[in-house]
Protein backbone atom coordinates (compact mmCIF):
# COMPACT_ATOMS: atom_id res chain seq x y z
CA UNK A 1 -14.84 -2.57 -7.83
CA UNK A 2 -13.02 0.67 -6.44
CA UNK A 3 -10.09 0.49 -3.89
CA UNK A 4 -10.23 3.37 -1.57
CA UNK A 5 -7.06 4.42 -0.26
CA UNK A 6 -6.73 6.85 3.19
CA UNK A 7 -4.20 7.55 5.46
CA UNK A 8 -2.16 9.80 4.13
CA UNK A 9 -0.33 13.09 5.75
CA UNK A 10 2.75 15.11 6.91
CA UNK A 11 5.06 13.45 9.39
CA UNK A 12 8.09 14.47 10.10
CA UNK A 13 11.32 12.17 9.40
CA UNK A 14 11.30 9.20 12.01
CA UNK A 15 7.48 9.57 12.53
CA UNK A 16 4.65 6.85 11.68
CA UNK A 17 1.53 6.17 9.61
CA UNK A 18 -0.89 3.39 8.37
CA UNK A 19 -2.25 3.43 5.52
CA UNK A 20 -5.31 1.49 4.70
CA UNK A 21 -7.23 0.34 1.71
CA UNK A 22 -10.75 -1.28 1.01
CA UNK A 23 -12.00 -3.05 -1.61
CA UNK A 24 -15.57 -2.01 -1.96
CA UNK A 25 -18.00 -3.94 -4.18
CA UNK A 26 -15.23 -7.26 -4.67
CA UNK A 27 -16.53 -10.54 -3.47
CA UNK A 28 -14.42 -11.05 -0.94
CA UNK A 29 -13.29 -14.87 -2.21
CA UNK A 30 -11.64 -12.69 -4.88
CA UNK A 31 -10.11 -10.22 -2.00
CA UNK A 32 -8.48 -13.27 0.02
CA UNK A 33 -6.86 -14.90 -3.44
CA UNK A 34 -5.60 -12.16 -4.75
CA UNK A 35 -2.29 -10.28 -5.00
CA UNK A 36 -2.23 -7.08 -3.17
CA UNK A 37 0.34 -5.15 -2.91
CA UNK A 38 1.48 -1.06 -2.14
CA UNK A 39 3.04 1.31 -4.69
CA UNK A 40 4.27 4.74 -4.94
CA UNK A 41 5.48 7.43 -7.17
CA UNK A 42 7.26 10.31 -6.10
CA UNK A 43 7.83 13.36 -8.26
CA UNK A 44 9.31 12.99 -11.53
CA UNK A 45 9.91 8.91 -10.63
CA UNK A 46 8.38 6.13 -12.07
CA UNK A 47 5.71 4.35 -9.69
CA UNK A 48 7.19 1.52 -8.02
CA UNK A 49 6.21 -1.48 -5.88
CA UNK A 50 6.60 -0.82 -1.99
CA UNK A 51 5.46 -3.68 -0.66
CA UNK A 52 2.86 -6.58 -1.72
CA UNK A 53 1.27 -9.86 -0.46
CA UNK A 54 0.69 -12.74 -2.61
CA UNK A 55 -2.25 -15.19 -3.20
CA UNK A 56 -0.43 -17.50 -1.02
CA UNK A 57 0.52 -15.26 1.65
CA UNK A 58 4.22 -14.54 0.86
CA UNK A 59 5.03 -11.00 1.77
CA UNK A 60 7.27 -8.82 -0.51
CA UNK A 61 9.37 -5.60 0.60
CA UNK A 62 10.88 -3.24 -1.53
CA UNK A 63 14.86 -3.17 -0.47
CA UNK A 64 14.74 0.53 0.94
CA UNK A 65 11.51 -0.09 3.11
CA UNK A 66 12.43 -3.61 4.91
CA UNK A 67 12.53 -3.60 8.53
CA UNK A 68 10.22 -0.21 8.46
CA UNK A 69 7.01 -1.05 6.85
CA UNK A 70 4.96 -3.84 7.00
CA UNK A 71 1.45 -5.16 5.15
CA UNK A 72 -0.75 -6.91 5.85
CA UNK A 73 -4.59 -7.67 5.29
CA UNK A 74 -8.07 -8.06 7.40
CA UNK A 75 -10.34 -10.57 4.69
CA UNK A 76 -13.22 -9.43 7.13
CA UNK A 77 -13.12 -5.69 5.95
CA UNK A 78 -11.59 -6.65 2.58
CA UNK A 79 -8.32 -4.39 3.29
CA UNK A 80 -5.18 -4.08 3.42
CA UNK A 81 -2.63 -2.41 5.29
CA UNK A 82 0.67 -0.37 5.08
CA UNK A 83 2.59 0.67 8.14
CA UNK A 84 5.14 2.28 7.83
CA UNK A 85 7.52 3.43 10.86
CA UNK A 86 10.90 5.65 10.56
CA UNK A 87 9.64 7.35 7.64
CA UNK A 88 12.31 9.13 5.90
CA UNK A 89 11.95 11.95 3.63
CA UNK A 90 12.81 9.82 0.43
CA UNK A 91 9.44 8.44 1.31
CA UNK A 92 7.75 11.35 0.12
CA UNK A 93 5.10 10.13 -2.72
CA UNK A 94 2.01 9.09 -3.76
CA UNK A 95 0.93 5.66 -2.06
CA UNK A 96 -0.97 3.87 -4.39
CA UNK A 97 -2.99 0.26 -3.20
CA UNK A 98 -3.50 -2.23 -5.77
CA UNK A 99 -5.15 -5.56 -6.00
CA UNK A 100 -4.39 -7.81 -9.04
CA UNK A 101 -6.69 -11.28 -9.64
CA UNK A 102 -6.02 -13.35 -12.38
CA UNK A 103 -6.25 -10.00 -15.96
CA UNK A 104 -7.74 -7.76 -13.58
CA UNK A 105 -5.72 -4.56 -12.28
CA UNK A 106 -7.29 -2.75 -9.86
CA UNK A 107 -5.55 0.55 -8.72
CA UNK A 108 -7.05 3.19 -5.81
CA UNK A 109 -6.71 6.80 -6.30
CA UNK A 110 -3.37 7.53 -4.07
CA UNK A 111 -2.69 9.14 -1.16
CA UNK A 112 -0.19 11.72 -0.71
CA UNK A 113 2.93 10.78 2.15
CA UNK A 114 4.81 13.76 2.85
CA UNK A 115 7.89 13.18 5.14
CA UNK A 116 9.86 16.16 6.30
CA UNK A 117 13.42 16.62 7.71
């Protein structure tokens, strides 16, 4: 299994992106019943969660990104989705995807959000 993370870039503050995130090579009962969810770790932080949907479709936001991001999923293509809108500069990290099913923890490779003022 390998999560492939893209959508990355430089906006400036107030501007938009989406990231995106497939699951290649998971059966895709797995994808739909699993816990996905968005992290990120900016320099010299720890990572933490952004955002995250549950097995039973609950949606989680982290305090400082509600109202501005949202996730969600396509089961079809086996991804999942982060927009975010209003980016800020305190956005500025390393957007991690990550898909958790039962012991498994599966983590993409990032993809770098830079937000200037």
């Amino acid at each position: 299994v390998q999560l492939q993370a893209s959508g990355g870039g430089l906006v400036q503050a107030g501007g938009s992106l989406k990231l995106s995130c497939v699951a290649r090579g998971m059966i895709w009962s797995t994808f739909t019943t699993s816990r996905r969810g968005w992290y990120r770790q900016a320099p010299g932080k720890q990572r933490e969660l952004v955002a995250e949907l549950t097995d039973d479709g609950m949606t989680n936001y982290q305090d400082s990104v509600k109202g501005r991001f949202t996730i969600s999923k396509d089961n079809s293509k086996k991804t999942v989705y982060l927009q975010m809108l209003s980016l800020e500069p305190e956005d500025t990290a390393v957007y991690y995807c990550n898909v958790k099913y039962g012991s498994r923890d599966y983590w993409g490779q990032g993809t770098l959000v830079t937000v200037s003022s």
